[in-house]
N, C-alpha and C. Protein backbone atom coordinates (compact mmCIF):
# COMPACT_ATOMS: atom_id res chain seq x y z
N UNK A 1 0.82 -1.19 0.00
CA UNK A 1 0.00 0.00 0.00
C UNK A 1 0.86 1.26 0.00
N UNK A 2 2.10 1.22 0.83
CA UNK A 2 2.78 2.59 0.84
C UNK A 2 3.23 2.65 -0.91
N UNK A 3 3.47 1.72 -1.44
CA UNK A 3 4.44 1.88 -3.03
C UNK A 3 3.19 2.23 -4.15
N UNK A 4 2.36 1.03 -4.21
CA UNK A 4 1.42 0.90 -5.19
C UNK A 4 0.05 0.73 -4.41
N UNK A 5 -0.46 2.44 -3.42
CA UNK A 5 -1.47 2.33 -2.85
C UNK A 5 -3.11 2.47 -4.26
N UNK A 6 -2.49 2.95 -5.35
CA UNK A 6 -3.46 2.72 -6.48
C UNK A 6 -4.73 1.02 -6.49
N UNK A 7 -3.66 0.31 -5.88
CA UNK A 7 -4.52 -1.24 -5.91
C UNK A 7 -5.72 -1.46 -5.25
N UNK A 8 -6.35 -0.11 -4.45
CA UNK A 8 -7.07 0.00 -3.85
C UNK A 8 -8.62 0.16 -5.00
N UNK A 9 -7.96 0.21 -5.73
CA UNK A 9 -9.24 0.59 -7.03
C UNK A 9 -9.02 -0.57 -8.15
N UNK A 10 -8.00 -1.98 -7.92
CA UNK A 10 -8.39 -3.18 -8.53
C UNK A 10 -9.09 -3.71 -8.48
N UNK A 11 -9.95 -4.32 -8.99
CA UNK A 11 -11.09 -5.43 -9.26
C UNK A 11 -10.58 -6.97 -9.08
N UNK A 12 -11.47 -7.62 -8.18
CA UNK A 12 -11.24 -8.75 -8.01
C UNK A 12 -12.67 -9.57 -8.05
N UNK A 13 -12.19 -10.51 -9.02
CA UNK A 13 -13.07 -11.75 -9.75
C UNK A 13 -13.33 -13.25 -8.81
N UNK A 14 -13.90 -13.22 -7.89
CA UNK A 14 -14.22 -13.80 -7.22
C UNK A 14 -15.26 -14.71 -7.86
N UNK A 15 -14.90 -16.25 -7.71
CA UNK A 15 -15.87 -17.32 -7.92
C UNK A 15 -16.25 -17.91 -6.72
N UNK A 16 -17.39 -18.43 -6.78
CA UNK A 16 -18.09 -19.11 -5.83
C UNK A 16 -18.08 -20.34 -6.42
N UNK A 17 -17.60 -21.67 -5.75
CA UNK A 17 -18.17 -22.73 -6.83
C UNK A 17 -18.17 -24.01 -5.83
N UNK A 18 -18.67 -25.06 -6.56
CA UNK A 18 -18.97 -26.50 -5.69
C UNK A 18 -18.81 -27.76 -6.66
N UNK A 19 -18.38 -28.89 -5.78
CA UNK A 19 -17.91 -29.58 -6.36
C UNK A 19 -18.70 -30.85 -5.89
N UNK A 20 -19.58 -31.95 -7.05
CA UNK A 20 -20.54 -32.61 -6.68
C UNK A 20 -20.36 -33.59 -7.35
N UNK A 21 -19.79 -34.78 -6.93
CA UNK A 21 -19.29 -35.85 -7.67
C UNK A 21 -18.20 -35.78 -8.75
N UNK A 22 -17.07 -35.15 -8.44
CA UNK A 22 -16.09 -34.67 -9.36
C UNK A 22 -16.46 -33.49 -10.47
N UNK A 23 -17.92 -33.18 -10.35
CA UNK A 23 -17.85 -32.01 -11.32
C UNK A 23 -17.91 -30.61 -10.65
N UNK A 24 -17.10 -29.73 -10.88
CA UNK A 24 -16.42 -28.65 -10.91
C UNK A 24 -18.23 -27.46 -11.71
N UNK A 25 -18.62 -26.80 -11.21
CA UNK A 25 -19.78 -25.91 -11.07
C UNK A 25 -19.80 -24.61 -10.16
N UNK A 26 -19.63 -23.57 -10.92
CA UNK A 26 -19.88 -21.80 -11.04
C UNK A 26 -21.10 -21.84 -10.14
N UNK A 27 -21.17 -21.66 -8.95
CA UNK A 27 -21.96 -21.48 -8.21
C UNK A 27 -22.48 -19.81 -7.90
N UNK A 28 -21.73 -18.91 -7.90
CA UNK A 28 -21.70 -17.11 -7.70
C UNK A 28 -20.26 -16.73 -8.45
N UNK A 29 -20.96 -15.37 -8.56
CA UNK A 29 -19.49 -14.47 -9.18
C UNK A 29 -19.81 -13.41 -8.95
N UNK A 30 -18.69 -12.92 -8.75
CA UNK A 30 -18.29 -11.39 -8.06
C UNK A 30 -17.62 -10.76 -8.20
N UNK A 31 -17.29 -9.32 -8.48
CA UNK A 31 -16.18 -8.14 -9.20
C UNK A 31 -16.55 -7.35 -8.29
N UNK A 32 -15.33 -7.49 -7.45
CA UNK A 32 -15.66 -6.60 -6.03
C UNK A 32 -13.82 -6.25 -6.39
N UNK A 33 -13.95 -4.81 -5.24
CA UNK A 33 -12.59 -4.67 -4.49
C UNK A 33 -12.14 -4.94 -2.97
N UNK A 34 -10.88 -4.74 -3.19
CA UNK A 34 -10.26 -5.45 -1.54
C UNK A 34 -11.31 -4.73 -0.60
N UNK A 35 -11.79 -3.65 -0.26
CA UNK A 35 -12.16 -3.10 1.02
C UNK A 35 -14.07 -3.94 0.45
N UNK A 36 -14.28 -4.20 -0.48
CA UNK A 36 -15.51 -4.40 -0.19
C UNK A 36 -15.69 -5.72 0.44
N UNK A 37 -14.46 -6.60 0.10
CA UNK A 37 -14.32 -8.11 0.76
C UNK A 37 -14.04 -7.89 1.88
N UNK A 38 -13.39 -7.00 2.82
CA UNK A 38 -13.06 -7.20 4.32
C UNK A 38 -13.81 -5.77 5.05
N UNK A 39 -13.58 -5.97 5.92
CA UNK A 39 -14.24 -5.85 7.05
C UNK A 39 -14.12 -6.02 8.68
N UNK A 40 -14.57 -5.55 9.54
CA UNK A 40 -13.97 -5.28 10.73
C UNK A 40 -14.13 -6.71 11.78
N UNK A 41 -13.31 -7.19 12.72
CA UNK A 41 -14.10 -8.41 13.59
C UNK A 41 -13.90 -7.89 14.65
N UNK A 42 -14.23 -8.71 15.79
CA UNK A 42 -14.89 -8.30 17.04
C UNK A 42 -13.27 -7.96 17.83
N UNK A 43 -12.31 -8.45 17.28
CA UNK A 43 -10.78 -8.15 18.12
C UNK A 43 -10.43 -7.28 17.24
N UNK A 44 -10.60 -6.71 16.35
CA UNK A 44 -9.83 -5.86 15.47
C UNK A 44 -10.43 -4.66 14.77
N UNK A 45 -9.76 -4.16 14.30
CA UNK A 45 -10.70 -3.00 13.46
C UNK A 45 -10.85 -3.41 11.98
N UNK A 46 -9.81 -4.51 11.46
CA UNK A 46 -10.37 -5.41 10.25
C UNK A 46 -10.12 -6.83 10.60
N UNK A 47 -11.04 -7.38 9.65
CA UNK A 47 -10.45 -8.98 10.21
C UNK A 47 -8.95 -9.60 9.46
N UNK A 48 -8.83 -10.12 10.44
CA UNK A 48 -7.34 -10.81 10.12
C UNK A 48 -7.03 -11.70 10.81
N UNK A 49 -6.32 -12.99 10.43
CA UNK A 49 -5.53 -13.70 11.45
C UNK A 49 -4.50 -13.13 11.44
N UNK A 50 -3.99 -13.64 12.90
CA UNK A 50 -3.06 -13.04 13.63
C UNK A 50 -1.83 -14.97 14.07
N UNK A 51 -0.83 -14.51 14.26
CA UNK A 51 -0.24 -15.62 14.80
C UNK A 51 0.57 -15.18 15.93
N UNK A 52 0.77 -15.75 16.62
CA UNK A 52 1.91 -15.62 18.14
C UNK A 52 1.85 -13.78 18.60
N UNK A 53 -0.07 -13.40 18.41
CA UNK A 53 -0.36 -12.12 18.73
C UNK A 53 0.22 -11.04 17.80
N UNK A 54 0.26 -11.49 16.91
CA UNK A 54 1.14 -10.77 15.79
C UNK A 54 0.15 -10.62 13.81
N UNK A 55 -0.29 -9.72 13.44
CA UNK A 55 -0.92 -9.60 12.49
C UNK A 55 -0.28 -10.01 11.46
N UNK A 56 -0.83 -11.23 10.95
CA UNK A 56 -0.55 -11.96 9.61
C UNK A 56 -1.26 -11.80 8.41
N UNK A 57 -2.31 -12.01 8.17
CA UNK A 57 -2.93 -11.72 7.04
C UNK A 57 -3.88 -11.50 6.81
N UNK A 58 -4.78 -10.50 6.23
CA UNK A 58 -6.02 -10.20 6.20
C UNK A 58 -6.68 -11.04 5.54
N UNK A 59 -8.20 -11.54 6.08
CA UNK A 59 -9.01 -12.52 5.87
C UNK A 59 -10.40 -11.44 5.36
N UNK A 60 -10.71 -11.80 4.35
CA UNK A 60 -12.10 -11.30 3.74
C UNK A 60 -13.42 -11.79 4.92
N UNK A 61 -14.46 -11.09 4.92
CA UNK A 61 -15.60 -12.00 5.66
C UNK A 61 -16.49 -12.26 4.84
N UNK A 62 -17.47 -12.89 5.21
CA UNK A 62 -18.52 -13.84 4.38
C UNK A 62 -19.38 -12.59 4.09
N UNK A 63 -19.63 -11.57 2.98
CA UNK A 63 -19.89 -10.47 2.80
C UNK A 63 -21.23 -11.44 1.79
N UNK A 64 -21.28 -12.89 1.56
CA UNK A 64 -22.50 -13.32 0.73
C UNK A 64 -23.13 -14.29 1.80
N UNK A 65 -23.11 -13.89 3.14
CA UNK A 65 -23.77 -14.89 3.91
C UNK A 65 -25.05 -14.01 4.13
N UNK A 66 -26.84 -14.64 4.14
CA UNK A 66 -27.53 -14.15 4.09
C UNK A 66 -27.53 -12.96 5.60
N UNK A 67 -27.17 -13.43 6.40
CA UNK A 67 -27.28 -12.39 7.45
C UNK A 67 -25.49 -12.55 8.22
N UNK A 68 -24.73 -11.56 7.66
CA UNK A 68 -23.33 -11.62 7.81
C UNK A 68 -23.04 -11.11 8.96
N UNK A 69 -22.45 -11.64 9.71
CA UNK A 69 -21.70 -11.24 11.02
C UNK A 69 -21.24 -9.99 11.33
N UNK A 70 -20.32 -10.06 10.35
CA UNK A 70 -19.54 -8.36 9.91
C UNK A 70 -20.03 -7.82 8.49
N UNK A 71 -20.12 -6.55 8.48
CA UNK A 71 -20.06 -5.91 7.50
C UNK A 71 -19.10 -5.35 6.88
N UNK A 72 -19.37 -5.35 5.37
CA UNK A 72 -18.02 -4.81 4.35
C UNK A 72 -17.75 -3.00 4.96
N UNK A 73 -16.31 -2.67 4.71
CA UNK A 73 -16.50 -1.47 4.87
C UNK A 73 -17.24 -0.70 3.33
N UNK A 74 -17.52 0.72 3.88
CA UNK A 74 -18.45 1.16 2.95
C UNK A 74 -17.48 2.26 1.69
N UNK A 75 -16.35 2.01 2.26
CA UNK A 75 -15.72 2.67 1.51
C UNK A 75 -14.00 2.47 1.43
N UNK A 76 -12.95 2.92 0.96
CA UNK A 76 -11.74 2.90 0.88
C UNK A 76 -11.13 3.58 1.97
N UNK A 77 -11.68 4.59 2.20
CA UNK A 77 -10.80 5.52 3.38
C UNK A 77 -11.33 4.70 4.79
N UNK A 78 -12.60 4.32 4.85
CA UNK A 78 -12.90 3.28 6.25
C UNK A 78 -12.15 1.96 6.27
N UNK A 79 -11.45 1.81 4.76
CA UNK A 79 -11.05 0.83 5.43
C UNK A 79 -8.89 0.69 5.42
N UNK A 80 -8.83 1.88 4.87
CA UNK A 80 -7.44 2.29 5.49
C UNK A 80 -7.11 3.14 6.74
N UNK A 81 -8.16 3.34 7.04
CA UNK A 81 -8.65 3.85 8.56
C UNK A 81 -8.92 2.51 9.63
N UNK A 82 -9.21 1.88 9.48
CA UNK A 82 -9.13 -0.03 10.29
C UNK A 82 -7.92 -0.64 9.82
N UNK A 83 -7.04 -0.04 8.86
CA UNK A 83 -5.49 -0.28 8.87
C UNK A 83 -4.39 0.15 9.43
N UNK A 84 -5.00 1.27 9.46
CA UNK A 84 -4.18 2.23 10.39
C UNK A 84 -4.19 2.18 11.41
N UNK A 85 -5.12 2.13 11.75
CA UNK A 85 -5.79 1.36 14.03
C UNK A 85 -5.24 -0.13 14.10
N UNK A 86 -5.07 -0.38 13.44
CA UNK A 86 -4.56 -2.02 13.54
C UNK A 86 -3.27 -1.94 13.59
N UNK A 87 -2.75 -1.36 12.86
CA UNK A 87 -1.37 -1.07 12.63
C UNK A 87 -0.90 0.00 14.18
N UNK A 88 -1.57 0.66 14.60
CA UNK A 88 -1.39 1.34 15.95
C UNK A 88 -1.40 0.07 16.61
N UNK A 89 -2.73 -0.98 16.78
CA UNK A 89 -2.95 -1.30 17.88
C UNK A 89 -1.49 -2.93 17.82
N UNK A 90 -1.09 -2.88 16.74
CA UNK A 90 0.46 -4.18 16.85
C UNK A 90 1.60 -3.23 16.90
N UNK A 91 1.93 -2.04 16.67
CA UNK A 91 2.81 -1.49 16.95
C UNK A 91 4.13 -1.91 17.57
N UNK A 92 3.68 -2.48 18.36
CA UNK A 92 4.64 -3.61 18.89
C UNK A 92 5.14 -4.42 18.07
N UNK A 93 4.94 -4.57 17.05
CA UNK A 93 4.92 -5.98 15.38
C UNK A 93 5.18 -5.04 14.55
N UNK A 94 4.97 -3.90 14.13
CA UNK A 94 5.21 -3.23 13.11
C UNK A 94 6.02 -2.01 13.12
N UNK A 95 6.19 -1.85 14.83
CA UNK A 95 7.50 -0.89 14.68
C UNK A 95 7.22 0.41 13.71
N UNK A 96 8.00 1.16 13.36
CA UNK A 96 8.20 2.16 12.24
C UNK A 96 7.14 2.23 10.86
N UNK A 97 6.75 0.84 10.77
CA UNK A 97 5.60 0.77 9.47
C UNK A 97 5.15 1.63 9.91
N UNK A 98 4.20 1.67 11.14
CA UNK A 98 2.85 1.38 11.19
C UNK A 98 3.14 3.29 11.45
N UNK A 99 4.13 4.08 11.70
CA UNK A 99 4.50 5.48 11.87
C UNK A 99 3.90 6.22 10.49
N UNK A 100 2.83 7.38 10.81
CA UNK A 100 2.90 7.76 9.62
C UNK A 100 1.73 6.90 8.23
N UNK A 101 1.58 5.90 8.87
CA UNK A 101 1.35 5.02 7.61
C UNK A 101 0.27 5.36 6.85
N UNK A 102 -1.03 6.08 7.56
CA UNK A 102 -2.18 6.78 6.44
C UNK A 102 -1.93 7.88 5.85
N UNK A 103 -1.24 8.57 6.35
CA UNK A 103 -0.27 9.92 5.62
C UNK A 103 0.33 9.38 4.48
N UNK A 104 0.87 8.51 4.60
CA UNK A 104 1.48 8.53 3.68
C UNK A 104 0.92 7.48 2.30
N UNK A 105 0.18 6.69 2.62
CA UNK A 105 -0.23 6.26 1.93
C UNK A 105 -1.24 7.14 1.15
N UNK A 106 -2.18 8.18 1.67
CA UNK A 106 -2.79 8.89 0.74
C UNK A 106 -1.66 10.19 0.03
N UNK A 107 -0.72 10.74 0.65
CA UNK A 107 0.52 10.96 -0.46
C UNK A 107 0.68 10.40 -1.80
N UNK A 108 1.08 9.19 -1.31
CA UNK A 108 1.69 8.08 -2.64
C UNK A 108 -0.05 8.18 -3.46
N UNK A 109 -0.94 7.92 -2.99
CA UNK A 109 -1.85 7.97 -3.73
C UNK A 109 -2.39 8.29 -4.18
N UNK A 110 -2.44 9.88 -4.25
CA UNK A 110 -2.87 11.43 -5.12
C UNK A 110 -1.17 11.06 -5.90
N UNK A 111 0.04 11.22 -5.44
CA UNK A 111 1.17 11.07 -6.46
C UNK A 111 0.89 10.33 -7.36
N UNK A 112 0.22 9.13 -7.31
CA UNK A 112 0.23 7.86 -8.33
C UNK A 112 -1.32 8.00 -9.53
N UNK A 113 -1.80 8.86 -9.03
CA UNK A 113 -3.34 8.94 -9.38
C UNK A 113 -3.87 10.40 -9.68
N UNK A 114 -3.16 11.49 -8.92
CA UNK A 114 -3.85 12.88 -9.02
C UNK A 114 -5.19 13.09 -8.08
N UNK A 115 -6.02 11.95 -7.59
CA UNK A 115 -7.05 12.02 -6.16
C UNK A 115 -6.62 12.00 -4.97
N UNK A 116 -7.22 12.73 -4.65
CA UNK A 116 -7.06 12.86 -3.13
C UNK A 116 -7.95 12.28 -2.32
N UNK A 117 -7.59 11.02 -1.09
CA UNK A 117 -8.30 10.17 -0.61
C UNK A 117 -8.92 11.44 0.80
């Protein structure tokens, strides 16, 4: 995000599918972006696993479950705003990243784009 914070406006092709006696079947499809797949959980300000208390990787939530637990954020800045609190709240894990880090990422991202987040 600090280099190529532009990816925030990629499209991602999400299949849904099932597999029923060896045949392979398109169950849903979806052209969403990263912030519309994730979302906040009840320990965090986005969801993520974490390992040895330490933030590992962000996990999408079930944003097609009829009554979803969590909700998608509603926008890009809410949800580099639950990156940024996350990134405060491991600080301890991220050291110097996490310094600065929404500043600068909307920098790089009017630089890379000409908008301002």
């Amino acid at each position: 995000m600090l280099i190529k914070p532009e990816r925030l406006d990629a499209d991602y092709l999400i299949f849904g599918y099932k597999m029923v006696d060896s045949v392979l079947s398109i169950d849903n499809l979806w052209l969403m972006k990263v912030w519309e797949m994730a979302g906040t959980s009840g320990a965090n300000p986005v969801n993520m696993q974490t390992k040895n208390s330490q933030p590992y990787n962000l996990r999408p939530i079930k944003w097609y479950a009829k009554n979803p637990k969590n909700k998608p954020f509603a926008n890009k800045i809410t949800f580099l705003n639950a990156i940024a609190e996350t990134l405060e709240k491991y600080s301890h894990s991220t050291g110097s990243y996490s310094k600065n880090w929404l500043k600068n990422v909307k920098k790089k991202y009017f630089e890379n784009t000409g908008i301002k987040l």
